[in-house]
N, C-alpha and C. Protein backbone atom coordinates (compact mmCIF):
# COMPACT_ATOMS: atom_id res chain seq x y z
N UNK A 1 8.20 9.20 42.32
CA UNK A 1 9.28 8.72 41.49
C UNK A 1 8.97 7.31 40.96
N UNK A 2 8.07 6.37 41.96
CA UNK A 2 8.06 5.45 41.60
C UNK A 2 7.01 5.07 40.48
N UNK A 3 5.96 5.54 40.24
CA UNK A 3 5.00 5.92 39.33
C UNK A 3 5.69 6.48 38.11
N UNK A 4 6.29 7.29 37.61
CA UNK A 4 7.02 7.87 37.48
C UNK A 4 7.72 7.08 36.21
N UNK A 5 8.41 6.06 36.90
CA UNK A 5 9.13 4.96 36.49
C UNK A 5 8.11 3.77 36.08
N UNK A 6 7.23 3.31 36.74
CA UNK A 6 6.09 2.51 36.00
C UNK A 6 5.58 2.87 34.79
N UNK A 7 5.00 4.45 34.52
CA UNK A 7 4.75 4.91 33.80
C UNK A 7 5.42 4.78 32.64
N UNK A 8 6.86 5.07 32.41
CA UNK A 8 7.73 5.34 31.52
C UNK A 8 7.98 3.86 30.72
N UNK A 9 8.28 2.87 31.79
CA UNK A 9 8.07 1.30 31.46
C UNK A 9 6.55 1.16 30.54
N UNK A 10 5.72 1.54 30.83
CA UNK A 10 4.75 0.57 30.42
C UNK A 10 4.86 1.55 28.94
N UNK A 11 4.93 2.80 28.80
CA UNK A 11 5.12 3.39 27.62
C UNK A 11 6.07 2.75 26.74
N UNK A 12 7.17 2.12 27.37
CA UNK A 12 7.81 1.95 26.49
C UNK A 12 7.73 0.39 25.82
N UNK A 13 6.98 -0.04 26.78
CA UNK A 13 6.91 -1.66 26.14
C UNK A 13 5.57 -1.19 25.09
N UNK A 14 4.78 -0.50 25.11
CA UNK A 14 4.11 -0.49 24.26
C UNK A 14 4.28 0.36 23.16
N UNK A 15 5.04 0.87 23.03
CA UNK A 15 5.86 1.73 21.68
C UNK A 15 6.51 0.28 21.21
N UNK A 16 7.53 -0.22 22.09
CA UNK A 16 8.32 -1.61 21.18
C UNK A 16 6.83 -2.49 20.67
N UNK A 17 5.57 -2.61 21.37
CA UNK A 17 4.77 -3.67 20.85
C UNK A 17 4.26 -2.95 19.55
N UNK A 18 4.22 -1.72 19.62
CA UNK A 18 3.54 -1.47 18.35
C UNK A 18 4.50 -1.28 17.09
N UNK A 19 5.52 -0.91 17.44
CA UNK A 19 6.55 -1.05 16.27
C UNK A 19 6.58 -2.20 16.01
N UNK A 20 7.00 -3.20 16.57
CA UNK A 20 6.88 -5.07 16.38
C UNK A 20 5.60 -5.50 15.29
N UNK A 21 4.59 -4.93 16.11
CA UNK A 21 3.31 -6.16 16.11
C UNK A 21 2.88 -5.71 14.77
N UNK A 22 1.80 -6.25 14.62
CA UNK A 22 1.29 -6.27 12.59
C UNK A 22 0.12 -5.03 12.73
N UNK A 23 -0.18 -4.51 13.63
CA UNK A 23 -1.07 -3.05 13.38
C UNK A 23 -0.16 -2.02 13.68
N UNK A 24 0.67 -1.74 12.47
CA UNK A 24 1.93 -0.55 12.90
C UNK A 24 1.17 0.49 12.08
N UNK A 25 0.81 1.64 12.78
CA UNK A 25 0.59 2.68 12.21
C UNK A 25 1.14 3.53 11.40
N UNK A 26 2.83 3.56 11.15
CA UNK A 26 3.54 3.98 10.12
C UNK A 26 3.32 3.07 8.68
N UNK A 27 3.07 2.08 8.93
CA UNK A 27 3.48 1.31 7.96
C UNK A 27 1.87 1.67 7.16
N UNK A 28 0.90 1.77 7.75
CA UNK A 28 -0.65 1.93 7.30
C UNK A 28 -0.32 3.92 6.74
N UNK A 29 0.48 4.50 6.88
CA UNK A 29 0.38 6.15 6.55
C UNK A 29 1.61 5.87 5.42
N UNK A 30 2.21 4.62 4.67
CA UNK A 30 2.76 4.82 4.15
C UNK A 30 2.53 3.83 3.03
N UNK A 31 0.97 3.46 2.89
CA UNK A 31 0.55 2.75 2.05
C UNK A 31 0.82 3.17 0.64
N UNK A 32 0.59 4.27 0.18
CA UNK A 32 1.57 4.87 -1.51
C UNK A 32 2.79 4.41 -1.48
N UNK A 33 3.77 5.18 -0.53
CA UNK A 33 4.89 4.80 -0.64
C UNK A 33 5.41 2.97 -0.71
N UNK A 34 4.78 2.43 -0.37
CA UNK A 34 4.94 0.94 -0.66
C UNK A 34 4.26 0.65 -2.34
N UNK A 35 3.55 1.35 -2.44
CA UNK A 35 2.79 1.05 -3.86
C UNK A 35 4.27 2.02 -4.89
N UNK A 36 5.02 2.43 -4.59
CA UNK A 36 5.63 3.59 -5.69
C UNK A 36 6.93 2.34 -5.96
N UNK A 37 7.09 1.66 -4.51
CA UNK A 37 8.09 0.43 -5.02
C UNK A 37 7.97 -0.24 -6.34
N UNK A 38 6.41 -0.37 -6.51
CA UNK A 38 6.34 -1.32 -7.96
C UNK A 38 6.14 -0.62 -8.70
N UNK A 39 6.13 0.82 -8.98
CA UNK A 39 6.33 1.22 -10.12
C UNK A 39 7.65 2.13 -10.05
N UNK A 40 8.28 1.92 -11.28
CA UNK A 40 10.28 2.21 -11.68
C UNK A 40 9.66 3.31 -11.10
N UNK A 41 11.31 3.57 -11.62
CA UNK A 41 11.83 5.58 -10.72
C UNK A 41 11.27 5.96 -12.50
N UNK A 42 11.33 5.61 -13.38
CA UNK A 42 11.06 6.09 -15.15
C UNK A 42 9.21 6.86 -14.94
N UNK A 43 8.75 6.05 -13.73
CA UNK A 43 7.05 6.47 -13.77
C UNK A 43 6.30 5.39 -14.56
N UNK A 44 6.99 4.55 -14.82
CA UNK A 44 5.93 3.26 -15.56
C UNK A 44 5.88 2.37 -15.14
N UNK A 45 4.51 1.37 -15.31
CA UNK A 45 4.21 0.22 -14.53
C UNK A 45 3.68 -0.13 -15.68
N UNK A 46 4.16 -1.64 -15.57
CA UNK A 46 4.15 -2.83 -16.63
C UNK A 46 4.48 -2.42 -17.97
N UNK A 47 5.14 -1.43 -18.31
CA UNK A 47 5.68 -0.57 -19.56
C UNK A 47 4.74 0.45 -19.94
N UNK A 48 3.65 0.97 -19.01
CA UNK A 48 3.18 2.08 -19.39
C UNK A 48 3.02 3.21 -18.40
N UNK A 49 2.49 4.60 -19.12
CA UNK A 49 3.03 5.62 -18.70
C UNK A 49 2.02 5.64 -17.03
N UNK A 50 2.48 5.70 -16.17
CA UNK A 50 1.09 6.00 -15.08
C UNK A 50 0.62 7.65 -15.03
N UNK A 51 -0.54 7.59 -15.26
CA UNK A 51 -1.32 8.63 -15.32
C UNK A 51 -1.59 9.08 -14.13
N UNK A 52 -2.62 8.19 -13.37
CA UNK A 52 -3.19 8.36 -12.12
C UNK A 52 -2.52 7.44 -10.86
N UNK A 53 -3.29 8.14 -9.55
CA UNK A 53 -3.03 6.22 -8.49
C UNK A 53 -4.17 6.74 -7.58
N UNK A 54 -5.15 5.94 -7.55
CA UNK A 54 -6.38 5.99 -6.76
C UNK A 54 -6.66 5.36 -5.64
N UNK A 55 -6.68 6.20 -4.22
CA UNK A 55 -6.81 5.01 -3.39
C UNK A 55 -8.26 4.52 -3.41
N UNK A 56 -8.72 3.34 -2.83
CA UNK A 56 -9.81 2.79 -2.84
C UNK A 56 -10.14 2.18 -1.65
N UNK A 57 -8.98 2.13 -0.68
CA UNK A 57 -9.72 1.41 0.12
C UNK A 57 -8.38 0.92 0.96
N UNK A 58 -8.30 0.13 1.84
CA UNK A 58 -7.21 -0.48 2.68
C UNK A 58 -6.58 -1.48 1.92
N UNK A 59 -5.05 -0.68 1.42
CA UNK A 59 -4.59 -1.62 0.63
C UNK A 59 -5.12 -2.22 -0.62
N UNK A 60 -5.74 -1.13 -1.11
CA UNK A 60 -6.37 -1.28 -2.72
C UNK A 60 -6.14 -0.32 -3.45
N UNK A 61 -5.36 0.17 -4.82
CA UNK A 61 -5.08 1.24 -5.47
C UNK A 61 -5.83 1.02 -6.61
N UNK A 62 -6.23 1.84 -7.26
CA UNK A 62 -6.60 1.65 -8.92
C UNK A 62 -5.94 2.79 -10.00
N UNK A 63 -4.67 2.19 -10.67
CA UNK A 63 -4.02 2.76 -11.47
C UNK A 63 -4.10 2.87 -12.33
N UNK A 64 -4.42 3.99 -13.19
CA UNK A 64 -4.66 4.69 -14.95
C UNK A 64 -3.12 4.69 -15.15
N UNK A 65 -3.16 3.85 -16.38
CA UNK A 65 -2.20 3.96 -17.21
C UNK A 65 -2.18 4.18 -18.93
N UNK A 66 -1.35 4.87 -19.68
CA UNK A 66 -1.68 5.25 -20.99
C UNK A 66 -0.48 4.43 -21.37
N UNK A 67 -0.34 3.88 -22.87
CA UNK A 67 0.82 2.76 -23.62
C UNK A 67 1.16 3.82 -24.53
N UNK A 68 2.48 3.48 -25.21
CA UNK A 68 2.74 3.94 -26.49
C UNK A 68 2.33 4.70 -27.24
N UNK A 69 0.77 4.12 -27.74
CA UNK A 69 -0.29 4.34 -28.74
C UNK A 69 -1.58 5.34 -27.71
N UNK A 70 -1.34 6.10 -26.54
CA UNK A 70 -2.73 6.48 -26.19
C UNK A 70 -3.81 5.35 -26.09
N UNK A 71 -3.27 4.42 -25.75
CA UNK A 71 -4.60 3.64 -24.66
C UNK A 71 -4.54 3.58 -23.86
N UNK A 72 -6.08 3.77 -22.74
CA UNK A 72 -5.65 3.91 -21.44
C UNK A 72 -6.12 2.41 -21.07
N UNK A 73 -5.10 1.90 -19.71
CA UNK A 73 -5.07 1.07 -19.70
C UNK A 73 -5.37 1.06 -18.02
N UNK A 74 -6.09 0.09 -17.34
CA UNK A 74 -6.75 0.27 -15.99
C UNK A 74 -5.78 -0.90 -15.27
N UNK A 75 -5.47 -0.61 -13.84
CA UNK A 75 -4.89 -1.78 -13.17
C UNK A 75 -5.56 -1.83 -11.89
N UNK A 76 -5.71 -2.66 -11.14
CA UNK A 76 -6.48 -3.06 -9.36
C UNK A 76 -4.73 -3.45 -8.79
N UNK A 77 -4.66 -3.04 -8.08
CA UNK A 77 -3.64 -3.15 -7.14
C UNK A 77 -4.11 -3.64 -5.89
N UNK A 78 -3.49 -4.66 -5.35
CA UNK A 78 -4.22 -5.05 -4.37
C UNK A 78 -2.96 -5.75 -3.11
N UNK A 79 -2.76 -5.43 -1.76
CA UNK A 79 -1.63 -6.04 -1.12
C UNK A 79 -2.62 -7.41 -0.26
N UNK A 80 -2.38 -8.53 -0.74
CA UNK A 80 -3.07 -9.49 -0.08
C UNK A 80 -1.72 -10.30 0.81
N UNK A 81 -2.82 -10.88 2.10
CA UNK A 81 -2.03 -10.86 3.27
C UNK A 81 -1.69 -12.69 3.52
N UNK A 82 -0.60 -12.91 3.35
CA UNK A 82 -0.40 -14.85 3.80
C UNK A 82 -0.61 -15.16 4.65
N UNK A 83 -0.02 -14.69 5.59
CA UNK A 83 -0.57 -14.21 7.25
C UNK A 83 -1.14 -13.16 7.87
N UNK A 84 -1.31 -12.85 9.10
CA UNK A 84 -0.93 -11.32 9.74
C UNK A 84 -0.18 -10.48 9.73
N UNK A 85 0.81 -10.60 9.35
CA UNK A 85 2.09 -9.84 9.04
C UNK A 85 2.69 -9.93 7.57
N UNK A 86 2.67 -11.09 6.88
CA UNK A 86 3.36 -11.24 5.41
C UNK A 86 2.07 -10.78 4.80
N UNK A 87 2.58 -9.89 3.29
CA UNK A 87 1.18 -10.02 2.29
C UNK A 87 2.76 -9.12 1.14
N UNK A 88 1.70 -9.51 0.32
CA UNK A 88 2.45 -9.04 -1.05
C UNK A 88 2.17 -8.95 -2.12
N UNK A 89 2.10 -7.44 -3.05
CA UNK A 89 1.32 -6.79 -3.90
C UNK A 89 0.66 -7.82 -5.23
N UNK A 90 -0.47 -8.40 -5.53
CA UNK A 90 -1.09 -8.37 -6.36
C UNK A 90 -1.46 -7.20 -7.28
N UNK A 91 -1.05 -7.92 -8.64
CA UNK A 91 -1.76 -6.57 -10.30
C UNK A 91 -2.62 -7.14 -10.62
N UNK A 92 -3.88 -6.50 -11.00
CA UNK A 92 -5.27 -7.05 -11.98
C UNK A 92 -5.39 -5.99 -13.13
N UNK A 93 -5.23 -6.52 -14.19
CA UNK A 93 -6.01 -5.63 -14.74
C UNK A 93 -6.95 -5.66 -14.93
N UNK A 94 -7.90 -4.50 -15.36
CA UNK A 94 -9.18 -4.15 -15.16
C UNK A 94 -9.59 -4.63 -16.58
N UNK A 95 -10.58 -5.37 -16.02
CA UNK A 95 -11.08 -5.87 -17.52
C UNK A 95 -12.58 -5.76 -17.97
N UNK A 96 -13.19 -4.94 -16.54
CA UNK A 96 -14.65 -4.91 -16.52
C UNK A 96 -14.86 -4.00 -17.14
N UNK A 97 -16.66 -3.86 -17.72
CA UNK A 97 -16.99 -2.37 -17.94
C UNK A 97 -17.16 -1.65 -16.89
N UNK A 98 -17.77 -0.06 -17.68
CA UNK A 98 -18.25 0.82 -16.97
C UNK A 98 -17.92 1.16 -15.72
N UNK A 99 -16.79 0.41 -15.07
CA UNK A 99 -15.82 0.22 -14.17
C UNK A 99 -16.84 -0.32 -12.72
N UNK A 100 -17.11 -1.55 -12.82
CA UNK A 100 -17.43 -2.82 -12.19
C UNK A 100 -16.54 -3.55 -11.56
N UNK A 101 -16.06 -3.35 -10.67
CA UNK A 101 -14.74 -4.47 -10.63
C UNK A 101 -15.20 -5.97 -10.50
């Protein structure tokens, strides 16, 4: 019983540490869904239509977008971090060729 009860304790302080602490595994499986915040419920980002959303990497998207007129237009999405815990979405647009970033 008494094991039992150790067991259940130490499970549970480490469920509260990982919900708390800055390596939360929900929050890393819900990397789109944080990226869909900056673009409207309409489907456009920075007034154009989004085509694509590419992941690239941890916290790096690369978004195809088309304007008005059929140009496609490239964006780098990027969530850069202030601390361990704060960070908050950077836009680039893509301005390289042949797609160089």
């Amino acid at each position: 019983m008494k094991k039992l009860l150790i067991t259940s304790s130490v499970v549970i302080v480490l469920l509260v540490i990982h919900l708390l602490g800055p390596c939360n595994v929900f929050l890393e499986l819900n990397e789109k869904n944080a990226l869909t915040e900056l673009i409207s419920k309409d489907g456009s980002f920075k007034g154009n239509d989004v085509i694509t959303i590419d992941y690239r990497g941890s916290d790096t998207y690369f978004v195809k977008t088309e304007n008005d007129e059929g140009k496609q237009i490239n964006f780098i999405v990027m969530k850069e971090y202030i601390s361990m815990m704060n960070g908050h979405w950077k836009v680039f647009e893509e301005t390289s060729r042949e797609n160089f970033f």
